[in-house]
PDB file of N, CA and C in Angstrom:
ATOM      1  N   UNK A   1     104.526  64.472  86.496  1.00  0.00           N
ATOM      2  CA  UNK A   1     105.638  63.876  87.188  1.00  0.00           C
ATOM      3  C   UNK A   1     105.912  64.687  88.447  1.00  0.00           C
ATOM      4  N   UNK A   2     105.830  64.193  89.248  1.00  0.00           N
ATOM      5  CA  UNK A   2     106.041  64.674  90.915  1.00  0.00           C
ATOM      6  C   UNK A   2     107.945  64.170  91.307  1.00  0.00           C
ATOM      7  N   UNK A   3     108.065  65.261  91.439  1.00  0.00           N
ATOM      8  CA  UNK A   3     109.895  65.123  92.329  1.00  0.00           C
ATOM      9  C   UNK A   3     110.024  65.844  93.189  1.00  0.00           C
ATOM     10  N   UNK A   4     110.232  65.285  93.997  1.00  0.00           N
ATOM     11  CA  UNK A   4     111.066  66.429  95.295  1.00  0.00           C
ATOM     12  C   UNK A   4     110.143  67.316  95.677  1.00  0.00           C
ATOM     13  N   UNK A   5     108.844  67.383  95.608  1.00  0.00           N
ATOM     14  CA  UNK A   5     108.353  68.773  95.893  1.00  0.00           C
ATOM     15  C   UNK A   5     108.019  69.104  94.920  1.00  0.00           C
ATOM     16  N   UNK A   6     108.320  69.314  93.908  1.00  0.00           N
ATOM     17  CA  UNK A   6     108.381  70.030  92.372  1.00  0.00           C
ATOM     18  C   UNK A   6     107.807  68.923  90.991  1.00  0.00           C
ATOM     19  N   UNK A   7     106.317  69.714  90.736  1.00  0.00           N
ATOM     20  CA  UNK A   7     105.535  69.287  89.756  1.00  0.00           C
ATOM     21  C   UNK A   7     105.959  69.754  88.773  1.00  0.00           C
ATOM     22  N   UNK A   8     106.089  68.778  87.354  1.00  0.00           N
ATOM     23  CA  UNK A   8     106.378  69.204  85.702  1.00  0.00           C
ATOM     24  C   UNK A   8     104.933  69.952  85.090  1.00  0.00           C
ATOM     25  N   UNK A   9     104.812  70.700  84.597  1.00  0.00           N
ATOM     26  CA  UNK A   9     103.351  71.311  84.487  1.00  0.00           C
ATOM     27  C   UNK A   9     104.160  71.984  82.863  1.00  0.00           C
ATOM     28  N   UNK A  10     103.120  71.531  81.650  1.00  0.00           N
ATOM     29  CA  UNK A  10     103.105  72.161  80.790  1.00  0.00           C
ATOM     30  C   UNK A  10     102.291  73.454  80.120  1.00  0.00           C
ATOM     31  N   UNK A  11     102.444  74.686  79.983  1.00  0.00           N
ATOM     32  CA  UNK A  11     101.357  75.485  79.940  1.00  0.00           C
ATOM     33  C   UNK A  11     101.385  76.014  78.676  1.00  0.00           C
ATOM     34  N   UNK A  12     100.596  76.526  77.888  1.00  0.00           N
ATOM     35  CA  UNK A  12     100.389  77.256  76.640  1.00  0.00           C
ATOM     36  C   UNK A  12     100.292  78.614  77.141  1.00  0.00           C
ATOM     37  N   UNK A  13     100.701  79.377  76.229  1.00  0.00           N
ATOM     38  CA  UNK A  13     100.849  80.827  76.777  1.00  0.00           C
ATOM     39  C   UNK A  13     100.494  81.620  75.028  1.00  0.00           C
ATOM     40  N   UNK A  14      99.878  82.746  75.508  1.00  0.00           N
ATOM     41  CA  UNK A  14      99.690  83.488  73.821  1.00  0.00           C
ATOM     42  C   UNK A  14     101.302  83.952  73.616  1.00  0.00           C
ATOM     43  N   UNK A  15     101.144  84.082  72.470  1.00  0.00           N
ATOM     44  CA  UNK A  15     102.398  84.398  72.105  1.00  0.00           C
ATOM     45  C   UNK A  15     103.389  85.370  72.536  1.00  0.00           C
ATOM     46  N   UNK A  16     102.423  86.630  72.809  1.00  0.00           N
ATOM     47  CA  UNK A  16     102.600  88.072  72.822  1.00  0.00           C
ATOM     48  C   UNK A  16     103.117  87.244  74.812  1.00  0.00           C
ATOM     49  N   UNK A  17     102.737  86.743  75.419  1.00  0.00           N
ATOM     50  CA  UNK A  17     103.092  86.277  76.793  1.00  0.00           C
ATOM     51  C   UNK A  17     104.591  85.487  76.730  1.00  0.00           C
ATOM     52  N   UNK A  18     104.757  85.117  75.867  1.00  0.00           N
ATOM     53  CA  UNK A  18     105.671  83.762  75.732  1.00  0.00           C
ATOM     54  C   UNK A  18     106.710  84.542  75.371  1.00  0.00           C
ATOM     55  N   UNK A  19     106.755  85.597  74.285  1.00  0.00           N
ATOM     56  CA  UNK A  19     107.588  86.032  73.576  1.00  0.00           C
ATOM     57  C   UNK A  19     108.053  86.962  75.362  1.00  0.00           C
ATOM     58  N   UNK A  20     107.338  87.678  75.858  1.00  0.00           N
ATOM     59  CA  UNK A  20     107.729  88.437  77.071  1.00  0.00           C
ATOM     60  C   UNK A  20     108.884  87.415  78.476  1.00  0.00           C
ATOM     61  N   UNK A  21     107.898  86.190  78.273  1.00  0.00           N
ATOM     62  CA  UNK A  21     108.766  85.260  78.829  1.00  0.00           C
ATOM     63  C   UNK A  21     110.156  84.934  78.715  1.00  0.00           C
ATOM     64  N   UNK A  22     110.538  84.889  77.238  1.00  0.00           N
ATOM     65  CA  UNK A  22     111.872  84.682  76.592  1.00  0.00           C
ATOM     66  C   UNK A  22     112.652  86.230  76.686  1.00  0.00           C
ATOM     67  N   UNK A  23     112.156  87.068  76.145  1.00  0.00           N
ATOM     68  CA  UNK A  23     112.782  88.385  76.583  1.00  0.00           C
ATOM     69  C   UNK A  23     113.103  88.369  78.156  1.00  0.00           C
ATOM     70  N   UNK A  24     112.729  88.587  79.464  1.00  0.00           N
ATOM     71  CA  UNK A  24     113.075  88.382  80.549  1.00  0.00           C
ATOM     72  C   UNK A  24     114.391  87.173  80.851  1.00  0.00           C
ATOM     73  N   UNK A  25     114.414  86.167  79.728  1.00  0.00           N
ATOM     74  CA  UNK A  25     115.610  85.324  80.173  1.00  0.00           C
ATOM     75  C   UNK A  25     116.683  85.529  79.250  1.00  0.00           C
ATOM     76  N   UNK A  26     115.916  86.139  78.001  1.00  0.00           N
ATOM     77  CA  UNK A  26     117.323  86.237  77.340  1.00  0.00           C
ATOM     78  C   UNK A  26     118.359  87.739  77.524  1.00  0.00           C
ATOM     79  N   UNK A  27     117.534  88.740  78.494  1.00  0.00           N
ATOM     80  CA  UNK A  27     118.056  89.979  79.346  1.00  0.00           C
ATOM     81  C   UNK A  27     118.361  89.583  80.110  1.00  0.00           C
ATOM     82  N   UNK A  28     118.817  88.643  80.811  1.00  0.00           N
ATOM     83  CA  UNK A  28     119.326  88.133  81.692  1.00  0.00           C
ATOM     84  C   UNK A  28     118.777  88.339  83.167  1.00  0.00           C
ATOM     85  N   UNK A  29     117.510  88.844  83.140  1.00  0.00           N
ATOM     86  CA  UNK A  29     116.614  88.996  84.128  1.00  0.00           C
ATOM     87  C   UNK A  29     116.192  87.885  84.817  1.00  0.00           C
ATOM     88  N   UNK A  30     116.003  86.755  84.522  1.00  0.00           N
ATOM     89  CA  UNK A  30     115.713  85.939  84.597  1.00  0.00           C
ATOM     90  C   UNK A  30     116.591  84.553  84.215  1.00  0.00           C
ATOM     91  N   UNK A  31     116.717  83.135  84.897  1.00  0.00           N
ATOM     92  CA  UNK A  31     117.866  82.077  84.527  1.00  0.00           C
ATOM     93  C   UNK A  31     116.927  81.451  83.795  1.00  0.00           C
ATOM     94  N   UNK A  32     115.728  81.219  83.805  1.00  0.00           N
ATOM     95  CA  UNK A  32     114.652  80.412  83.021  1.00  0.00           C
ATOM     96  C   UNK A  32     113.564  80.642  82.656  1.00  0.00           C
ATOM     97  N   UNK A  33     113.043  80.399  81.892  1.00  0.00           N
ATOM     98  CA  UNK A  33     111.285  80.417  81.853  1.00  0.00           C
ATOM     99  C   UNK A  33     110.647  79.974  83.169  1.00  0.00           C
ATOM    100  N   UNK A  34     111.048  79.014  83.846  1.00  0.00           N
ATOM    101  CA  UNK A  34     110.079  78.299  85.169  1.00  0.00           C
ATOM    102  C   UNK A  34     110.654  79.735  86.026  1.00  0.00           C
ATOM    103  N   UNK A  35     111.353  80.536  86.175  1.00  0.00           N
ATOM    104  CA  UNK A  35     111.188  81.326  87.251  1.00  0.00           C
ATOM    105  C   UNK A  35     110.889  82.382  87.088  1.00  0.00           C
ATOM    106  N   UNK A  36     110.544  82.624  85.726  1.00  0.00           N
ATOM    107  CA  UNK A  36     109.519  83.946  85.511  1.00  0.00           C
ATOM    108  C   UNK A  36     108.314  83.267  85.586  1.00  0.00           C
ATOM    109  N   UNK A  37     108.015  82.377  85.591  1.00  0.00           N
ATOM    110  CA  UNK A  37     106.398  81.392  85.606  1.00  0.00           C
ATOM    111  C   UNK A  37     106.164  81.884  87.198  1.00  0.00           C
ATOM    112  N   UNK A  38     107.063  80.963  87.638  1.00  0.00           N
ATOM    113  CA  UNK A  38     107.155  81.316  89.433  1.00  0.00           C
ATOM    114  C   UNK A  38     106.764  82.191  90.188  1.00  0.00           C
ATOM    115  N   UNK A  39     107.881  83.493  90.032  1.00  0.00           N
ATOM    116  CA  UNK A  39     107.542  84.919  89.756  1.00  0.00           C
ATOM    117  C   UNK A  39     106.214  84.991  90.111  1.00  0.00           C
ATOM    118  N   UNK A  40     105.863  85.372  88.554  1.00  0.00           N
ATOM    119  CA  UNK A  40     104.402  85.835  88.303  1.00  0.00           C
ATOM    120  C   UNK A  40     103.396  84.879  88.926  1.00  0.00           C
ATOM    121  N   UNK A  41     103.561  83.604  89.524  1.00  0.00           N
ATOM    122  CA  UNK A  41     102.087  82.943  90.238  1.00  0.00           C
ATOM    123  C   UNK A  41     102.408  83.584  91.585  1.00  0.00           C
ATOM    124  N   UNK A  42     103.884  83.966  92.246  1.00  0.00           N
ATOM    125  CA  UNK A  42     104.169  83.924  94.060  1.00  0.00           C
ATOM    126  C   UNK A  42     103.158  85.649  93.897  1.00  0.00           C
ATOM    127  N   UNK A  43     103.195  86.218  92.617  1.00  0.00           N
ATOM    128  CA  UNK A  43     102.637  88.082  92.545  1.00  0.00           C
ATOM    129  C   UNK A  43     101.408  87.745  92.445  1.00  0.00           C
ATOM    130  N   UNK A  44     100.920  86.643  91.718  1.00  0.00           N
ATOM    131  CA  UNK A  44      99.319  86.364  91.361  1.00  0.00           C
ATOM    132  C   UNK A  44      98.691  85.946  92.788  1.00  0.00           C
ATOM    133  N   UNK A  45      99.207  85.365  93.884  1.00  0.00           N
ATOM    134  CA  UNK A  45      98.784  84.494  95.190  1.00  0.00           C
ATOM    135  C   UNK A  45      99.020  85.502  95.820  1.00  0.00           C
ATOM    136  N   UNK A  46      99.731  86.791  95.742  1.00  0.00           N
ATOM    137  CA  UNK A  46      99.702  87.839  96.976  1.00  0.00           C
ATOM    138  C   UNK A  46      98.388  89.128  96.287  1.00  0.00           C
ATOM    139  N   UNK A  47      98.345  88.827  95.161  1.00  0.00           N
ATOM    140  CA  UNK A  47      97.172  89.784  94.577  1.00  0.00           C
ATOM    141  C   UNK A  47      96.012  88.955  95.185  1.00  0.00           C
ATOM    142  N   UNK A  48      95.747  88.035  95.019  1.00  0.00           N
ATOM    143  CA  UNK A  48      94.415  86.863  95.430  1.00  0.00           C
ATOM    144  C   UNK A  48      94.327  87.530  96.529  1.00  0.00           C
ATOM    145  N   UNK A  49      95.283  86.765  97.714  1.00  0.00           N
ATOM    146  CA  UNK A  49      94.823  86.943  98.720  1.00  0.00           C
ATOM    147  C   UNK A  49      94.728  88.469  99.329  1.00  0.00           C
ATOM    148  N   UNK A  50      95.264  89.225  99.072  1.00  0.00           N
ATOM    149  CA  UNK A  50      95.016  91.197  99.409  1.00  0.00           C
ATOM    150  C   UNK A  50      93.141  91.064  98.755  1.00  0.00           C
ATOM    151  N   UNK A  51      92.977  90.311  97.816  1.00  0.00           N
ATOM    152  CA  UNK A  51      91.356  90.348  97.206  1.00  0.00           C
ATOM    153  C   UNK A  51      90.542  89.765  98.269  1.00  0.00           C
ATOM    154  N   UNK A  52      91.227  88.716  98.639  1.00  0.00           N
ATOM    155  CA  UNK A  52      89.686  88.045  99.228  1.00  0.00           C
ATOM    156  C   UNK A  52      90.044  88.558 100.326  1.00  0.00           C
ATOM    157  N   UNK A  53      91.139  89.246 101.205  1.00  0.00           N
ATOM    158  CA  UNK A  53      90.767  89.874 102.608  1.00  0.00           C
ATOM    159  C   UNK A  53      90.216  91.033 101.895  1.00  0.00           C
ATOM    160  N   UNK A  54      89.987  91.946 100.675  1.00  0.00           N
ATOM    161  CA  UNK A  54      88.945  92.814 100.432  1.00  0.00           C
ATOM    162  C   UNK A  54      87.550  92.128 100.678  1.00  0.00           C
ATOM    163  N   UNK A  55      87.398  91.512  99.934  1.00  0.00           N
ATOM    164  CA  UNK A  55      86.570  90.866  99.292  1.00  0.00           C
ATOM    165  C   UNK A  55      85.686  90.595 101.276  1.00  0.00           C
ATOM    166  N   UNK A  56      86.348  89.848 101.836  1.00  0.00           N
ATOM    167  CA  UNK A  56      85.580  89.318 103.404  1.00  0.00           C
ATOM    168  C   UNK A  56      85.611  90.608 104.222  1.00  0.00           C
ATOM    169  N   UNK A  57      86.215  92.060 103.807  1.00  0.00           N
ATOM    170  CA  UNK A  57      85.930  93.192 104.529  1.00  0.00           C
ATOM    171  C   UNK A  57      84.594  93.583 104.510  1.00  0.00           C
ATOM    172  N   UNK A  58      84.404  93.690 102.872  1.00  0.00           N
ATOM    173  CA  UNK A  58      83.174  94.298 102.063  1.00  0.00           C
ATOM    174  C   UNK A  58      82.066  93.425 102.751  1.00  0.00           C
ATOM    175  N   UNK A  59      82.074  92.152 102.596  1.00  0.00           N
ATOM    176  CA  UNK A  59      80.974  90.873 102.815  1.00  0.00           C
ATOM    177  C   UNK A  59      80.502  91.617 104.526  1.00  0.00           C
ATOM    178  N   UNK A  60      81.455  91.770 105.365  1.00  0.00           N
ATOM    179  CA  UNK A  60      81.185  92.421 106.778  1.00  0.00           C
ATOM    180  C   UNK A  60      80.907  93.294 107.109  1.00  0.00           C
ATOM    181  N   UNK A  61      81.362  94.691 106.162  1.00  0.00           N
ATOM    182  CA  UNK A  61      80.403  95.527 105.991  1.00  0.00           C
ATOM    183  C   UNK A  61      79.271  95.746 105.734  1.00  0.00           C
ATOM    184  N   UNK A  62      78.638  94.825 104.411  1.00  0.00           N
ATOM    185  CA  UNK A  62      77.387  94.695 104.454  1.00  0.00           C
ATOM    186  C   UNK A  62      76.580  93.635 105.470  1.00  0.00           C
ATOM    187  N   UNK A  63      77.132  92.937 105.764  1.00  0.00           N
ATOM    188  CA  UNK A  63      76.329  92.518 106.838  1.00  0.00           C
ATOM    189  C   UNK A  63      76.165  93.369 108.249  1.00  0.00           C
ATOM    190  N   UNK A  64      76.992  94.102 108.226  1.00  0.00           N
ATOM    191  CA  UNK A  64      76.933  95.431 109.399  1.00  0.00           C
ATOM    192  C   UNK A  64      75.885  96.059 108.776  1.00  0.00           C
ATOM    193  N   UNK A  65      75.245  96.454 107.686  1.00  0.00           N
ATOM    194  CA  UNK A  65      74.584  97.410 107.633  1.00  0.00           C
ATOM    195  C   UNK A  65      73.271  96.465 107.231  1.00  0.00           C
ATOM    196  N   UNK A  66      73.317  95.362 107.274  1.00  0.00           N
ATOM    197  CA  UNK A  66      71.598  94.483 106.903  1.00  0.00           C
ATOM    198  C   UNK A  66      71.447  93.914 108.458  1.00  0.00           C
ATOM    199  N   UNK A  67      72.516  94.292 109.258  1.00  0.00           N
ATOM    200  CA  UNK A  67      72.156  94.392 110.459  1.00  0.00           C
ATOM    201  C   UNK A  67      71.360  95.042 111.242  1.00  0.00           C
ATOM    202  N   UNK A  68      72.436  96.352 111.059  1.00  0.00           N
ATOM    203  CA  UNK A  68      71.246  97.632 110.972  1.00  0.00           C
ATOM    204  C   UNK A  68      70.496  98.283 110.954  1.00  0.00           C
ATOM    205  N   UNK A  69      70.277  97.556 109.855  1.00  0.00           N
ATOM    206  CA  UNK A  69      68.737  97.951 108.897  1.00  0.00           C
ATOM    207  C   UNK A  69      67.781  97.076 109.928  1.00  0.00           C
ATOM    208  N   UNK A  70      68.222  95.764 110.046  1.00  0.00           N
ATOM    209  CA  UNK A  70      67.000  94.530 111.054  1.00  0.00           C
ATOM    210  C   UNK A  70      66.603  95.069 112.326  1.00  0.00           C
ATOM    211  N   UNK A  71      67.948  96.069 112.772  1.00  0.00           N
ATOM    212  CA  UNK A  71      67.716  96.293 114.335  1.00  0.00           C
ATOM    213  C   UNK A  71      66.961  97.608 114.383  1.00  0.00           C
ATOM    214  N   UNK A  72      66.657  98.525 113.034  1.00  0.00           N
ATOM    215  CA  UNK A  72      66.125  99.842 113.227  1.00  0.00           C
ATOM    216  C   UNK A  72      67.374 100.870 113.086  1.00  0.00           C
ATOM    217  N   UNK A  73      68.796 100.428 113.269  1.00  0.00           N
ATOM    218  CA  UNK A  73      69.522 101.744 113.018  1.00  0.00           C
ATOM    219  C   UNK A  73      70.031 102.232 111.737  1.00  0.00           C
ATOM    220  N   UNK A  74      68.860 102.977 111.699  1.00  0.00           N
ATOM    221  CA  UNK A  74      68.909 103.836 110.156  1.00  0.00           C
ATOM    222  C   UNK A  74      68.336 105.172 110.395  1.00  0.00           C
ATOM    223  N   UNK A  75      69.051 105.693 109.353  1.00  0.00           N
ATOM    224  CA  UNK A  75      68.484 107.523 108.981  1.00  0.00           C
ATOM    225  C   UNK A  75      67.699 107.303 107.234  1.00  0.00           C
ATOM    226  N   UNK A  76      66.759 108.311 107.770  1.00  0.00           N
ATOM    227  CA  UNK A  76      66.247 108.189 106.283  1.00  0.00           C
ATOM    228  C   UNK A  76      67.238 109.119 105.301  1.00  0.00           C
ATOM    229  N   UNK A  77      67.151 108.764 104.318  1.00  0.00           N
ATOM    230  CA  UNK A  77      68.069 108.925 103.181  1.00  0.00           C
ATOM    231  C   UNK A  77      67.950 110.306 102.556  1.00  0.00           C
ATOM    232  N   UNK A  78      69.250 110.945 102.746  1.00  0.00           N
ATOM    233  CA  UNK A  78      69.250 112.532 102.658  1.00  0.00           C
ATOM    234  C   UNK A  78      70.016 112.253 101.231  1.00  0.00           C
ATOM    235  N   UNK A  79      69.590 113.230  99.959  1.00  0.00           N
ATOM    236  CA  UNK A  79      70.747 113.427  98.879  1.00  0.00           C
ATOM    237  C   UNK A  79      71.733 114.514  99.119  1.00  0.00           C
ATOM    238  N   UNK A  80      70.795 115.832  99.762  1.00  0.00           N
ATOM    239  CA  UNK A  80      71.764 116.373 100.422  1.00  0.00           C
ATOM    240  C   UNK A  80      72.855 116.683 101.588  1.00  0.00           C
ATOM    241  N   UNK A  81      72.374 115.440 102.490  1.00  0.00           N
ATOM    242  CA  UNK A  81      73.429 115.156 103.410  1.00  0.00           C
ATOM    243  C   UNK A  81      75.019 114.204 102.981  1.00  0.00           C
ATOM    244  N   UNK A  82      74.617 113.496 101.661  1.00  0.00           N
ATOM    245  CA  UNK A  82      75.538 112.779 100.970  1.00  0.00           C
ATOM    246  C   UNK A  82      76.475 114.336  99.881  1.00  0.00           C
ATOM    247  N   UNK A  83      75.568 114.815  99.386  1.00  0.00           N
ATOM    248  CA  UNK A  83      76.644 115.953  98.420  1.00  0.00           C
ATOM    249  C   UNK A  83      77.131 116.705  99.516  1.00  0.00           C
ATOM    250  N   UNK A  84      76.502 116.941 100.707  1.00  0.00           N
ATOM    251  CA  UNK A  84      77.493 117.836 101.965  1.00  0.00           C
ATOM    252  C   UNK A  84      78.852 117.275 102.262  1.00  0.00           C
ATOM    253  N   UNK A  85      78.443 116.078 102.625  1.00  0.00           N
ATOM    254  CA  UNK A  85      79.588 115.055 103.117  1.00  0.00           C
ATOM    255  C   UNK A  85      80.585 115.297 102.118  1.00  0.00           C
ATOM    256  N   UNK A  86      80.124 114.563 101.140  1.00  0.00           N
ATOM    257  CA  UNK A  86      81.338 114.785  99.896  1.00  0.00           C
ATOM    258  C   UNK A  86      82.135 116.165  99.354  1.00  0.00           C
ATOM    259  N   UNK A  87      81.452 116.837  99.407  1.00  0.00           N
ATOM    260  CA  UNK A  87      82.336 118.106  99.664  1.00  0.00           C
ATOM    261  C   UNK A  87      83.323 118.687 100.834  1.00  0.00           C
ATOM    262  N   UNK A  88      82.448 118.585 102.003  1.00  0.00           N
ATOM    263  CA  UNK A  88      83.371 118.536 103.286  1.00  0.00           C
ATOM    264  C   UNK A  88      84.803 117.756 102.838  1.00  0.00           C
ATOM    265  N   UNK A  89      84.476 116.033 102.320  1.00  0.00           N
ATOM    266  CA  UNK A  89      85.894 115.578 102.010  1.00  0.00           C
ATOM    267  C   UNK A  89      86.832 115.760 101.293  1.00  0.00           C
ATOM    268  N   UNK A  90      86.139 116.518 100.343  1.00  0.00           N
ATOM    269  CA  UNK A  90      86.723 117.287  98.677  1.00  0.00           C
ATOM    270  C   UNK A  90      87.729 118.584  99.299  1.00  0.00           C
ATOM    271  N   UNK A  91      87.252 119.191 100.232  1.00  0.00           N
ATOM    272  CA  UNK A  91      87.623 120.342 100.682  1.00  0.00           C
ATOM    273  C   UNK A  91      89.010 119.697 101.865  1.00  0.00           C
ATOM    274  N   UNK A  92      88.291 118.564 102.789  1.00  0.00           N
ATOM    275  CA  UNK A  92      90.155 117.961 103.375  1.00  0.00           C
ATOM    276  C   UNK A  92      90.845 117.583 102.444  1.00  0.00           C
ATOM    277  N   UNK A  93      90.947 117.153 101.760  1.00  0.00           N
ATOM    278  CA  UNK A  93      91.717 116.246 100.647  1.00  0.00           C
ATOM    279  C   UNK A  93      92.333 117.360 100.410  1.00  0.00           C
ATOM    280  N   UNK A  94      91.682 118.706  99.503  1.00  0.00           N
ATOM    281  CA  UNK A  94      92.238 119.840  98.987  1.00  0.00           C
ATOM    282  C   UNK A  94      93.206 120.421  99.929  1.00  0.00           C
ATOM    283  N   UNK A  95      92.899 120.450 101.198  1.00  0.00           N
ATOM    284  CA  UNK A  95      94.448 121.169 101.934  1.00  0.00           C
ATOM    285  C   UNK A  95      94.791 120.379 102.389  1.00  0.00           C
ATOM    286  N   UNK A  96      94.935 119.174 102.467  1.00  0.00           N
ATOM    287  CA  UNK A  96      96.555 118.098 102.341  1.00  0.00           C
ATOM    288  C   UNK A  96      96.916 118.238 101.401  1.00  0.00           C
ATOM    289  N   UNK A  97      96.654 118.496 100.375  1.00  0.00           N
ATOM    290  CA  UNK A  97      97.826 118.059  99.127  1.00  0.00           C
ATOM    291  C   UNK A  97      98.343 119.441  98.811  1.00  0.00           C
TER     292      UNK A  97
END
């Protein structure tokens, strides 16, 4: 049923979810079940999307580096230039904090 903007949507929930649902309204945290539903999808759509702008960073990064790789700019692969690095950062990290 479509009104105003606002779809009737029935959902099943595990219990251990449902029972959390009713606690939030009967603490008075909440006026209903539909706005702890609410809630938690407006937190679920700002988690999504923070993912997929991860998600299309990563994808561009690697295409920066199969770029790279096509055009010749590469170093051959040091293990000890990677445990240097990582220590160098181990060691900033250590005097900021």
């Amino acid at each position: 049923m479509i009104m105003s903007g606002i779809e009737r949507l029935t959902i099943t929930l595990p219990a251990e979810m449902a029972a959390s649902v009713k606690e939030a309204v009967e603490g008075g945290d909440y006026a209903s079940s539909s706005e702890v539903i609410r809630e938690a999808l407006r937190a679920w759509k700002i988690r999504r999307a923070v993912q997929m702008q991860e998600l299309a960073a990563l994808r561009a990064d690697l295409q920066k580096g199969l770029d790279d790789i096509a055009a010749g700019r590469t170093e051959p692969f040091s293990a000890e230039r990677i445990i240097e690095r990582g220590k160098q950062l181990s060691r900033k990290r250590s005097k900021s904090t």
